[in-house]
N, C-alpha and C. Protein backbone atom coordinates (compact mmCIF):
# COMPACT_ATOMS: atom_id res chain seq x y z
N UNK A 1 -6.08 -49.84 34.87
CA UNK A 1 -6.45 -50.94 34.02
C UNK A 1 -7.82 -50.66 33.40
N UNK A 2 -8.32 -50.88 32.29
CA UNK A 2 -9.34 -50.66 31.54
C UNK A 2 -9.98 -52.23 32.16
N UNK A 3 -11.89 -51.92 31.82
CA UNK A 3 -12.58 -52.46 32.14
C UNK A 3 -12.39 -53.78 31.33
N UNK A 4 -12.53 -54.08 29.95
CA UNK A 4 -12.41 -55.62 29.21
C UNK A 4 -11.25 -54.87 28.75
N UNK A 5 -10.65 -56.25 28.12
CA UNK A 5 -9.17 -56.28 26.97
C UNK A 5 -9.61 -55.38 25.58
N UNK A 6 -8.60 -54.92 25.23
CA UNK A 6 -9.17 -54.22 24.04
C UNK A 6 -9.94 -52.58 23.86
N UNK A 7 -10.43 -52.16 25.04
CA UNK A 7 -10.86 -50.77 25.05
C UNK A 7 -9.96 -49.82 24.60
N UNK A 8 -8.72 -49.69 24.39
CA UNK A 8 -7.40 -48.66 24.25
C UNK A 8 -7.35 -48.40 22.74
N UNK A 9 -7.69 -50.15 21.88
CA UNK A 9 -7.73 -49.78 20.47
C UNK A 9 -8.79 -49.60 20.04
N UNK A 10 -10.28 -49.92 20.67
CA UNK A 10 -11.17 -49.27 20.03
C UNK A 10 -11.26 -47.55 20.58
N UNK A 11 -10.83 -47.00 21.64
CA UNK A 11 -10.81 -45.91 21.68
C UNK A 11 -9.74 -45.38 20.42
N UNK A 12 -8.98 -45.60 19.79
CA UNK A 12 -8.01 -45.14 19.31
C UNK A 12 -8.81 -45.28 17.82
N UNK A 13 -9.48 -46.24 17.65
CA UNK A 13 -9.59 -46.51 16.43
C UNK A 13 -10.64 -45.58 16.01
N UNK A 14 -11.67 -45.31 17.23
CA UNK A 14 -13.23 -44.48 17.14
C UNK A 14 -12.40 -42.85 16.97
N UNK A 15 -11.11 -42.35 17.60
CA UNK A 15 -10.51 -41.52 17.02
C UNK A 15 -10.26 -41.07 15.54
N UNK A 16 -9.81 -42.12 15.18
CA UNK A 16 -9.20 -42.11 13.30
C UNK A 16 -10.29 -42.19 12.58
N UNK A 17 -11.39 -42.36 13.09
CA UNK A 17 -12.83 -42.24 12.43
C UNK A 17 -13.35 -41.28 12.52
N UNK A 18 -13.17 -40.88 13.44
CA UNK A 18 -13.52 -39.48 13.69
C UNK A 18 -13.31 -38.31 12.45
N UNK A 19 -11.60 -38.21 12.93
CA UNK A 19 -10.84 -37.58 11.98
C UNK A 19 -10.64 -37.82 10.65
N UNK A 20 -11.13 -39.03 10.31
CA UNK A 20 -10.91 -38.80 8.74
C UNK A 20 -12.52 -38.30 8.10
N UNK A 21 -13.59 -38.05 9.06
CA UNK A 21 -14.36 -37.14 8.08
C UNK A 21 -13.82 -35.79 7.71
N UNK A 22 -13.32 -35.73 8.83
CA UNK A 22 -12.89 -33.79 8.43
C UNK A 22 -12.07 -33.68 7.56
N UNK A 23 -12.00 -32.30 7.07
CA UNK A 23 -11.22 -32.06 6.04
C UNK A 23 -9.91 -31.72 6.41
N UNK A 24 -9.55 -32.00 5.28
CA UNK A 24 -7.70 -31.96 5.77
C UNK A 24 -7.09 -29.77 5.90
N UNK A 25 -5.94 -30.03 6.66
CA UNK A 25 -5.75 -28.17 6.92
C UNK A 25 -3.99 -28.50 6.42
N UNK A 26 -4.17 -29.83 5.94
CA UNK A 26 -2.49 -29.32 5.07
C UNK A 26 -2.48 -28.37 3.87
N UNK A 27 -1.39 -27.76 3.94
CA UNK A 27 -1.18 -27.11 2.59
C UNK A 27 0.10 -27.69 2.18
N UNK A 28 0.08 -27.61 0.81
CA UNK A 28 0.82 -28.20 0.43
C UNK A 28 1.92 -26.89 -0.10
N UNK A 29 3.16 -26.68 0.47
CA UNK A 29 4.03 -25.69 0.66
C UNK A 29 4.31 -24.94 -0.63
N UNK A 30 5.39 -26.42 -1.53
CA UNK A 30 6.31 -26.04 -2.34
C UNK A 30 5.04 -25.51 -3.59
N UNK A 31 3.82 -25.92 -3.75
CA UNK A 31 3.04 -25.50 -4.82
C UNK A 31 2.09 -24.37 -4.78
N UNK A 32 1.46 -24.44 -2.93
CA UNK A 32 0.69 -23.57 -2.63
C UNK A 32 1.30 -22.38 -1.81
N UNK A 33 1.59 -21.54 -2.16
CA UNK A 33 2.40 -20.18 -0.86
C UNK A 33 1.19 -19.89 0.06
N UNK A 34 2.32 -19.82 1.21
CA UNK A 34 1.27 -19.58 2.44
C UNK A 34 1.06 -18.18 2.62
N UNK A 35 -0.55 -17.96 3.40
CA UNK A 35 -0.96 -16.46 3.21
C UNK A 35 -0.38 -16.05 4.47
N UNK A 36 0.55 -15.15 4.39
CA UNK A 36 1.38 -14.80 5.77
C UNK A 36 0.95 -13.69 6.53
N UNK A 37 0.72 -13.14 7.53
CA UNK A 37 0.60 -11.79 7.83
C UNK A 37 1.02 -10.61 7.39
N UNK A 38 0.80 -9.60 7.51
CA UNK A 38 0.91 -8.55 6.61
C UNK A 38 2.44 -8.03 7.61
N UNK A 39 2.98 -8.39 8.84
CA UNK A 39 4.34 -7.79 9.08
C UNK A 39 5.10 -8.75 9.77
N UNK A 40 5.17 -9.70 9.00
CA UNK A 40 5.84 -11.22 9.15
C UNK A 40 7.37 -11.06 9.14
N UNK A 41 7.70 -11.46 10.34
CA UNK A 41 9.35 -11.54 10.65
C UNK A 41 9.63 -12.51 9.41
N UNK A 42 10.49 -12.22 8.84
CA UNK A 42 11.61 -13.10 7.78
C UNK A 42 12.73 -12.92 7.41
N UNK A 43 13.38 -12.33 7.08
CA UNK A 43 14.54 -11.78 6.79
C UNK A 43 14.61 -10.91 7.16
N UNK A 44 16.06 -10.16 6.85
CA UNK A 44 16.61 -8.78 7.57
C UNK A 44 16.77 -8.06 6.39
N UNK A 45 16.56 -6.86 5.62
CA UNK A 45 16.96 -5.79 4.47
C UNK A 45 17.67 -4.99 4.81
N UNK A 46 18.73 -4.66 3.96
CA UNK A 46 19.21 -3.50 4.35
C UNK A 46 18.55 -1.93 2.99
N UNK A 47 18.26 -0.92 3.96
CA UNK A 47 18.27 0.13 2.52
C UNK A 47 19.36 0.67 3.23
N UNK A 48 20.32 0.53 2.17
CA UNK A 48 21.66 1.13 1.79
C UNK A 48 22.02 2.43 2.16
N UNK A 49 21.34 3.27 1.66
CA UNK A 49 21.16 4.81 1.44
C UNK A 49 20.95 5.74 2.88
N UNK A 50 20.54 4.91 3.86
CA UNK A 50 20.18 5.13 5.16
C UNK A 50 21.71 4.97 6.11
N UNK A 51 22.53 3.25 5.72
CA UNK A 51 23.15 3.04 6.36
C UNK A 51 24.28 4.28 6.89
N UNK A 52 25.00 4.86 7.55
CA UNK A 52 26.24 5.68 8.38
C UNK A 52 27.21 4.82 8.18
N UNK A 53 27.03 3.62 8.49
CA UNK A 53 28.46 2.72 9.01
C UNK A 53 28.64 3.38 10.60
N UNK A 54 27.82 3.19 11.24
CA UNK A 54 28.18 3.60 12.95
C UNK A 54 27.98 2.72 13.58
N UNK A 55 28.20 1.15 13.47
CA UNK A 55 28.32 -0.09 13.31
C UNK A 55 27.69 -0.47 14.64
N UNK A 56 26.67 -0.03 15.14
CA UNK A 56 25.63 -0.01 16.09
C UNK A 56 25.16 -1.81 16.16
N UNK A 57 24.70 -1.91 14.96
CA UNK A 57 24.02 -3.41 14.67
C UNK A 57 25.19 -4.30 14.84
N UNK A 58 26.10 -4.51 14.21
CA UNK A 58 27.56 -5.06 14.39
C UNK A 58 27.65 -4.99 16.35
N UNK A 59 27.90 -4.44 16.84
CA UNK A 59 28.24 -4.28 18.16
C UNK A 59 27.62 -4.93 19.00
N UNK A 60 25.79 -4.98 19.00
CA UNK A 60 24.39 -5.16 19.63
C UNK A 60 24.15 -6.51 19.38
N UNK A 61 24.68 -6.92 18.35
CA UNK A 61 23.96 -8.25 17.95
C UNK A 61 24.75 -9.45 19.02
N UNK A 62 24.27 -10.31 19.63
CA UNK A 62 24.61 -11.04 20.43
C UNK A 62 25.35 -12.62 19.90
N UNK A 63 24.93 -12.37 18.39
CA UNK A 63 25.50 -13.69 17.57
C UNK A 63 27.23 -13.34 17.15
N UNK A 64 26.82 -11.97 17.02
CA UNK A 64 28.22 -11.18 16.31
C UNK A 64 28.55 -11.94 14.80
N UNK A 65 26.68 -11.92 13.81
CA UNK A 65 26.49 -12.28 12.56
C UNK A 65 26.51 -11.32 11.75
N UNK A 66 27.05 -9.85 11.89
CA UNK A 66 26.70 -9.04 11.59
C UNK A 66 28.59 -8.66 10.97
N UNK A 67 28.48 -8.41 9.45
CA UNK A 67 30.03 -7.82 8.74
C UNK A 67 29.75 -6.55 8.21
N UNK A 68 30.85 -5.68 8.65
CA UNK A 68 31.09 -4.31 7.95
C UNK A 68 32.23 -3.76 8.21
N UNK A 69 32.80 -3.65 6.96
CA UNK A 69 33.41 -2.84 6.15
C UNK A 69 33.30 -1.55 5.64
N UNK A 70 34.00 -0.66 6.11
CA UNK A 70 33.74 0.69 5.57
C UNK A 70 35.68 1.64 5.22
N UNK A 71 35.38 2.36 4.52
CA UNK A 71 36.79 3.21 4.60
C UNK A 71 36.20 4.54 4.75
N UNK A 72 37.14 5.13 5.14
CA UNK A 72 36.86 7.38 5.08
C UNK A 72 37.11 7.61 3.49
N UNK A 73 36.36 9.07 3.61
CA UNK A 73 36.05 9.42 2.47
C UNK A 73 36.33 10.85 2.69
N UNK A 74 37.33 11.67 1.82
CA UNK A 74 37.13 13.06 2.27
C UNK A 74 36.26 13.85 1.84
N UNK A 75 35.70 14.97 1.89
CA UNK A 75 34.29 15.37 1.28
C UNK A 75 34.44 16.82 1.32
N UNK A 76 34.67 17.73 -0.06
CA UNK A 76 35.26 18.84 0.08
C UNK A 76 34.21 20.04 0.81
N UNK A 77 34.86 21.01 1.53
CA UNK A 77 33.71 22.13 2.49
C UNK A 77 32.47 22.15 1.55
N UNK A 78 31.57 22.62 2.32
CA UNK A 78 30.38 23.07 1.65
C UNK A 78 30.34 24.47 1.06
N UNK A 79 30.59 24.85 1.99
CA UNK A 79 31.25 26.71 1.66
C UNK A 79 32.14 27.16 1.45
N UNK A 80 32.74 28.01 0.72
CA UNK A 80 34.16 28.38 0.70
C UNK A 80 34.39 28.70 2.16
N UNK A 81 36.06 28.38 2.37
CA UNK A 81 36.49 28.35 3.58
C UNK A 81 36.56 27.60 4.43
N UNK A 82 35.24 26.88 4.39
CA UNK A 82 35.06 25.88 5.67
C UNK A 82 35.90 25.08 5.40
N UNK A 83 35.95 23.51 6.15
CA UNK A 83 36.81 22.49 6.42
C UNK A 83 36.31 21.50 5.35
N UNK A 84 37.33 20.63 5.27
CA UNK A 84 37.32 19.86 4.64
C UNK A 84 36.44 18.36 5.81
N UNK A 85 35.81 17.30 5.37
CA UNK A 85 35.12 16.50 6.75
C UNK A 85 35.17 15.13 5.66
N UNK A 86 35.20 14.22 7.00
CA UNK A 86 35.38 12.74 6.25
C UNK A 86 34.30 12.51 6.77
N UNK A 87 33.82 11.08 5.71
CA UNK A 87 33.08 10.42 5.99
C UNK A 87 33.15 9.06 5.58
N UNK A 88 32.43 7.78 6.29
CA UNK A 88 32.59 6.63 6.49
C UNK A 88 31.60 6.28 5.16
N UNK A 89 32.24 5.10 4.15
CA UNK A 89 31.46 4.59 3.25
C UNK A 89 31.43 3.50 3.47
N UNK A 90 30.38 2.67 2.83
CA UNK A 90 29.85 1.60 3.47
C UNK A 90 30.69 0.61 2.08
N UNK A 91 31.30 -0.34 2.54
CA UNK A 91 32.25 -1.38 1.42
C UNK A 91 31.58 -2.50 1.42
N UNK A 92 31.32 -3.13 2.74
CA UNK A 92 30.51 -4.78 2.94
C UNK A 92 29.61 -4.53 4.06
N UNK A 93 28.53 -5.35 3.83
CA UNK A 93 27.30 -5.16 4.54
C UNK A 93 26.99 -6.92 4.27
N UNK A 94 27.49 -7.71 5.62
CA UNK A 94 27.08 -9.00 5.44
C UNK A 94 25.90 -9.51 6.69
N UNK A 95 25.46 -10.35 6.25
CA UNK A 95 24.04 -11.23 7.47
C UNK A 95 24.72 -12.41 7.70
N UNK A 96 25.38 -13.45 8.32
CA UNK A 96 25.25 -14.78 8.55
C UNK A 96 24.56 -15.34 9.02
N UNK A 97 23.38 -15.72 8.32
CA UNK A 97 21.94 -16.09 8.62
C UNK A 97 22.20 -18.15 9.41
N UNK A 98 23.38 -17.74 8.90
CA UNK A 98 23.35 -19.49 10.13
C UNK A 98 23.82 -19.31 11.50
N UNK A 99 24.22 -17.96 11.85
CA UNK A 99 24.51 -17.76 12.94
C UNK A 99 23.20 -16.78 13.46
N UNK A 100 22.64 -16.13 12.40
CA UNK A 100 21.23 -15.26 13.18
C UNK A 100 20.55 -15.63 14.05
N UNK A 101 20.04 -15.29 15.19
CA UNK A 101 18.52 -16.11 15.76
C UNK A 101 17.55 -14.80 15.74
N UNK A 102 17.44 -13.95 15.17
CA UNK A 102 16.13 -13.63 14.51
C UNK A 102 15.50 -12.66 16.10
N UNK A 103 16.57 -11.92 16.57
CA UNK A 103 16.34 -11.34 17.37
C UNK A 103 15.71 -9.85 17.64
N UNK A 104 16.08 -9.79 15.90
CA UNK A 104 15.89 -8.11 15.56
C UNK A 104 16.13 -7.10 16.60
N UNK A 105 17.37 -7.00 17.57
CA UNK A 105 18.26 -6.71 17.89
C UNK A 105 18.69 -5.20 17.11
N UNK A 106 19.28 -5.99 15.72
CA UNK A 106 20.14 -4.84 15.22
C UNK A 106 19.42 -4.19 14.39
N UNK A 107 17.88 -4.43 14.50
CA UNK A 107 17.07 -3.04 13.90
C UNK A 107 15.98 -2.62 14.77
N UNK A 108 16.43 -2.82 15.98
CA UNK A 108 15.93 -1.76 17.30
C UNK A 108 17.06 -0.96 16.89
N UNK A 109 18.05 -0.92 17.34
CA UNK A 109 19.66 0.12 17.21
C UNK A 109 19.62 0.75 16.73
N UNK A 110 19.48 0.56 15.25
CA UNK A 110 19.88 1.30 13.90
C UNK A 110 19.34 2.42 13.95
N UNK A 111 20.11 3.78 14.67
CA UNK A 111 19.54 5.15 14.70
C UNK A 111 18.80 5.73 13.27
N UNK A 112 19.29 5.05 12.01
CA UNK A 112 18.82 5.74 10.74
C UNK A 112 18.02 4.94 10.58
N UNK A 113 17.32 4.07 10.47
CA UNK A 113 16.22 2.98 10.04
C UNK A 113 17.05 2.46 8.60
N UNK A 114 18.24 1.87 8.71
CA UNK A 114 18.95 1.07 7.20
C UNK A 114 17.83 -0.37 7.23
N UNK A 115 17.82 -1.03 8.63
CA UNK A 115 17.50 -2.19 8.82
C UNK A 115 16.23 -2.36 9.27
N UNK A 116 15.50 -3.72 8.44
CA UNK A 116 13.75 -3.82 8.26
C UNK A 116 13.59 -5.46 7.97
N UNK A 117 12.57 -5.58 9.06
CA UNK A 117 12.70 -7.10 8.80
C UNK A 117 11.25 -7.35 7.43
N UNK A 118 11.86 -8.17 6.56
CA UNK A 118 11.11 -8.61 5.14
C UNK A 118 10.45 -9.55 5.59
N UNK A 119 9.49 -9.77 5.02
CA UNK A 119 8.37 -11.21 4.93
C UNK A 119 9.28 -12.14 4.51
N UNK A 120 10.08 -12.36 3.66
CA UNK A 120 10.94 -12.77 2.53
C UNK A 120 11.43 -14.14 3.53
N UNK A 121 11.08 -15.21 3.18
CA UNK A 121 11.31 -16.86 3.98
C UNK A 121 12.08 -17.68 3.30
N UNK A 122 11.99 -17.64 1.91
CA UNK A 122 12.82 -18.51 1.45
C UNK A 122 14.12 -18.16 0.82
N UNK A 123 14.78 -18.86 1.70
CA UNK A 123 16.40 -18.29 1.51
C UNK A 123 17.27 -19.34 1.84
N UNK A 124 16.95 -20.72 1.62
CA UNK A 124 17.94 -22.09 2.19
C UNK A 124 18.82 -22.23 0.95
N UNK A 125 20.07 -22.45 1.40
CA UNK A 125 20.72 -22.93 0.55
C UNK A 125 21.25 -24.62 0.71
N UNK A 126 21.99 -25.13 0.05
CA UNK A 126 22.43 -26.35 0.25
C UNK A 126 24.12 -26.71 0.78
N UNK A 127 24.39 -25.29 1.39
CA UNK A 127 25.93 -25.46 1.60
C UNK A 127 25.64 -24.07 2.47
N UNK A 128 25.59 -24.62 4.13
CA UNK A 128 25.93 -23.09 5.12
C UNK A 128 26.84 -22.24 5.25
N UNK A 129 27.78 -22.20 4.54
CA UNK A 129 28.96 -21.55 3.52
C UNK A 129 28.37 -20.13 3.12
N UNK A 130 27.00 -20.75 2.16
CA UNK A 130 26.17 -19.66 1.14
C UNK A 130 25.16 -19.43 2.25
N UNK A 131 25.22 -19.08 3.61
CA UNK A 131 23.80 -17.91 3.87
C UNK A 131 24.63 -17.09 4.59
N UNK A 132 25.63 -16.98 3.93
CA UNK A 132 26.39 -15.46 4.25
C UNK A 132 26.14 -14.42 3.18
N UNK A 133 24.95 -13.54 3.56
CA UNK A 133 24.42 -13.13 2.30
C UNK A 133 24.73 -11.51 2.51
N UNK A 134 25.53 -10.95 1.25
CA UNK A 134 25.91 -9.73 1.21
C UNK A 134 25.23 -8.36 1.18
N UNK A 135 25.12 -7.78 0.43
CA UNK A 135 24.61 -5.95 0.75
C UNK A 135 23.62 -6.49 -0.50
N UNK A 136 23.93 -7.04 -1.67
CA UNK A 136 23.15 -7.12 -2.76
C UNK A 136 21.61 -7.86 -2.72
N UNK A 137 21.98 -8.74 -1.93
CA UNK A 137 20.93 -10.02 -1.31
C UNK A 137 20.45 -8.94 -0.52
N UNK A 138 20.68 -8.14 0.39
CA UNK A 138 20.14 -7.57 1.56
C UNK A 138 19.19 -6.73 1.03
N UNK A 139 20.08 -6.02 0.06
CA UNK A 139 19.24 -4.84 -0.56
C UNK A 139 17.73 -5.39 -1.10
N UNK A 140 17.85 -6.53 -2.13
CA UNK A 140 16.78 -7.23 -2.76
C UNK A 140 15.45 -7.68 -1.77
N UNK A 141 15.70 -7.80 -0.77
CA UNK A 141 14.75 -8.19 0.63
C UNK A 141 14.55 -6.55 0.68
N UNK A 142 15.03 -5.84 0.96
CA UNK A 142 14.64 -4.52 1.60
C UNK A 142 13.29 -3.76 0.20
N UNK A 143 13.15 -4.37 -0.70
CA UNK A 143 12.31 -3.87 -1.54
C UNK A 143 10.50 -4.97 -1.48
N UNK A 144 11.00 -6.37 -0.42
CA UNK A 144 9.86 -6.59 0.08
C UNK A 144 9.44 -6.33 1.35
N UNK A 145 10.02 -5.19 1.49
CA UNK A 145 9.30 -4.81 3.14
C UNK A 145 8.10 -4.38 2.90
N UNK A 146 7.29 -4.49 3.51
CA UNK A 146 5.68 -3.83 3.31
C UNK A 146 5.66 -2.31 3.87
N UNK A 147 4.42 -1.45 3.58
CA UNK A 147 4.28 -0.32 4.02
C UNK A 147 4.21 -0.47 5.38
N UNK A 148 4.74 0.82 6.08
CA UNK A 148 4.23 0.34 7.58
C UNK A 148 2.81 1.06 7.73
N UNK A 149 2.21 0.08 8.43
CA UNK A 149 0.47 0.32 9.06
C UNK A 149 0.16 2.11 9.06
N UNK A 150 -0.75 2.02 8.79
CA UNK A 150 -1.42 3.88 8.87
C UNK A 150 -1.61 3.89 10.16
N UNK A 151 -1.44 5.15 10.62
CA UNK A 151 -1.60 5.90 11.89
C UNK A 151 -3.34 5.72 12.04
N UNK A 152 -3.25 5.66 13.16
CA UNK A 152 -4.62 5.19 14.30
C UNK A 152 -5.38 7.04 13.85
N UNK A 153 -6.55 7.13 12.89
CA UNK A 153 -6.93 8.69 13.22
C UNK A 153 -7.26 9.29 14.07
N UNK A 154 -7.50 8.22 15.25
CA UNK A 154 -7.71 9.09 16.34
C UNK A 154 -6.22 9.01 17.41
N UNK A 155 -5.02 8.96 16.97
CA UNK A 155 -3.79 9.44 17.80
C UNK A 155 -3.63 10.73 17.44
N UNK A 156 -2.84 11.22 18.68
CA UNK A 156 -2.34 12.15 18.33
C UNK A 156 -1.21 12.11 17.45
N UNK A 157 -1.36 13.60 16.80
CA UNK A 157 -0.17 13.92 15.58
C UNK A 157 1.38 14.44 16.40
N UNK A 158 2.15 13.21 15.69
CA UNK A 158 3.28 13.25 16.23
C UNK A 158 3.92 14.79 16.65
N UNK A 159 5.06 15.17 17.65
CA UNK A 159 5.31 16.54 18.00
C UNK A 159 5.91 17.07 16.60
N UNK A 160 7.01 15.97 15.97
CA UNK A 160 7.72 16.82 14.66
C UNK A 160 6.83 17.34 13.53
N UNK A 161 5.88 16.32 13.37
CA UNK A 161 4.38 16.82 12.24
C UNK A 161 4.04 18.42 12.11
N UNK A 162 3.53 18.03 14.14
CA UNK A 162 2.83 19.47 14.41
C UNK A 162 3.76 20.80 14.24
N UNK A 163 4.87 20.44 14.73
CA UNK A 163 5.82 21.35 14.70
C UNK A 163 6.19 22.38 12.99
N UNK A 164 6.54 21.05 12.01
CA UNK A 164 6.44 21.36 11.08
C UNK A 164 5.44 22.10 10.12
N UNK A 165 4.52 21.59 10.77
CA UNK A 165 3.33 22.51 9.99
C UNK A 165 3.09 23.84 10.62
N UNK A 166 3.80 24.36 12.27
CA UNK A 166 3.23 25.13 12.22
C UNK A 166 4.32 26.31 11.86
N UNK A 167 5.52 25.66 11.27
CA UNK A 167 6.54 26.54 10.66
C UNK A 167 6.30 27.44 9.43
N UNK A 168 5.25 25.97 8.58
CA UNK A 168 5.13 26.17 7.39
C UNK A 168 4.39 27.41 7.23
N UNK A 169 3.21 27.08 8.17
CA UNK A 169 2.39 27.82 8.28
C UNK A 169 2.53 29.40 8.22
N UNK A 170 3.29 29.92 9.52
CA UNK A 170 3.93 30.81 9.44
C UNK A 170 4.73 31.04 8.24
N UNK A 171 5.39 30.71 8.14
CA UNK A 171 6.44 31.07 6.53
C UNK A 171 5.44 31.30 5.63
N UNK A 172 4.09 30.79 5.42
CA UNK A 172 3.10 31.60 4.22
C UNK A 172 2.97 32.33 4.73
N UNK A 173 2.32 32.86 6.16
CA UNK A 173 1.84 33.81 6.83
C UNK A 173 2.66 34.84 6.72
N UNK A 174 3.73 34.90 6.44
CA UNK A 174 5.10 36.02 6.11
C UNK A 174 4.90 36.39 4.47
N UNK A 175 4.86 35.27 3.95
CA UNK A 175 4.81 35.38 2.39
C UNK A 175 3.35 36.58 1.73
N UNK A 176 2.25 35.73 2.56
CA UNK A 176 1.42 36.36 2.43
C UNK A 176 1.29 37.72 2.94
N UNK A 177 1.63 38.35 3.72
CA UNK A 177 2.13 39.62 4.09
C UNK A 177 2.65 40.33 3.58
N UNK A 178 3.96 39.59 2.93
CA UNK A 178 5.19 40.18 2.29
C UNK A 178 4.83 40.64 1.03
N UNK A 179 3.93 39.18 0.26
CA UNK A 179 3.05 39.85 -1.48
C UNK A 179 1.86 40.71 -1.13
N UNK A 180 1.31 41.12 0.08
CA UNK A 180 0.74 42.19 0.64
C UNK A 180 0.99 43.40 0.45
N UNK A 181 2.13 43.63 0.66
CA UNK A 181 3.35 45.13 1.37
C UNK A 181 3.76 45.05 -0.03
N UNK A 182 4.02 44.39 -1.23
CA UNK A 182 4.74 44.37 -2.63
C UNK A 182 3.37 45.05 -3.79
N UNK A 183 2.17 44.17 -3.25
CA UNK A 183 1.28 44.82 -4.60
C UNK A 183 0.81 46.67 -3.52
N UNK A 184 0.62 46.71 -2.09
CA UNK A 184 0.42 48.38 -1.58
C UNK A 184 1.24 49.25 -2.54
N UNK A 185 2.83 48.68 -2.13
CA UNK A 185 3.60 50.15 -2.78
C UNK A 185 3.49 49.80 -4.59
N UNK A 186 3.43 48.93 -4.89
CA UNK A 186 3.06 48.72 -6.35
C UNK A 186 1.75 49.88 -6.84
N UNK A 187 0.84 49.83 -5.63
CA UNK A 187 -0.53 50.35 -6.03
C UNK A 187 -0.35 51.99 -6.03
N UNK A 188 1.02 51.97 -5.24
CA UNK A 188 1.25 53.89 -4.72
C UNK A 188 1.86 54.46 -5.46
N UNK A 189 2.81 53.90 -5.98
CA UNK A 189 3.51 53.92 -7.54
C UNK A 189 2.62 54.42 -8.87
């Protein structure tokens, strides 16, 4: 019980006095865009060009929001002789974003990196029918993915980097040898 009658609304009221000196921290949405982080979960992208169809994401996803469609493709040898080899083309690439929960799930999986989550937030429609959004929609998000973050300069350089460079390396180191041994007998000539 409070000491006299009435202490509850002057505490309440010495509140709202309080607070209306300060300044307000609404933003106002639909006019002002909010400043988001630079690797803000929002949507899912697909880049196309990456996808296999090895329906990894399809399988993993726990909503089972995930559509694909693919047929074989035959693809003539590379070399004379060799075999003829199929391959899987990608036909439908769907999201059912009313069944998603935003688990990013199916772009841990994705052995090729097709799948990248976009900043990209606004996507409501007025009929949950329409956030079954296809390869075209997907694709259009996959062009707001941001760069990913620069490497820390003081990590180490990944093994494939090092590796690669020290192939390269060598392969001049041959070259350079090789236009070595080309201008000698040039010079003996």
């Amino acid at each position: 019980m409070s000491p006299f009658p009435g202490s509850g609304l002057a505490k309440g009221l010495a509140v709202t006095l309080r607070t209306m000196t300060k300044r307000t921290v609404t933003a106002q949405y639909p006019d002002v865009q909010p400043e988001l982080p630079p690797r803000t979960r929002g949507v899912i992208g697909l880049f196309e060009e990456n996808c296999t169809v090895c329906m990894l994401c399809a399988r993993e996803c726990p909503d089972w929001c995930i559509y694909i469609d693919s047929h074989k493709e035959t693809v003539p040898p590379a070399a004379p002789g060799g075999r003829e080899r199929s391959r899987n083309v990608l036909d439908r690439f769907a999201i059912d974003f009313s069944l998603c929960m935003y688990c990013g799930i199916c772009i841990e999986v994705c052995p090729f990196d097709a799948l990248f989550w976009s900043p990209e937030f606004e996507y409501a429609e007025t009929d949950i029918h329409d956030l079954t959004h296809e390869r075209d929609k997907l694709r259009e998000w996959m062009w707001t993915v941001p760069e990913p973050p620069a490497l820390d300069p003081a990590a180490e350089e990944p093994k494939e980097i090092a590796a690669a460079r020290k192939t390269a390396e060598k392969l001049a180191a041959q070259e350079a040898a090789a236009a070595q041994e080309q201008e000698k007998k040039e010079g003996e000539a």
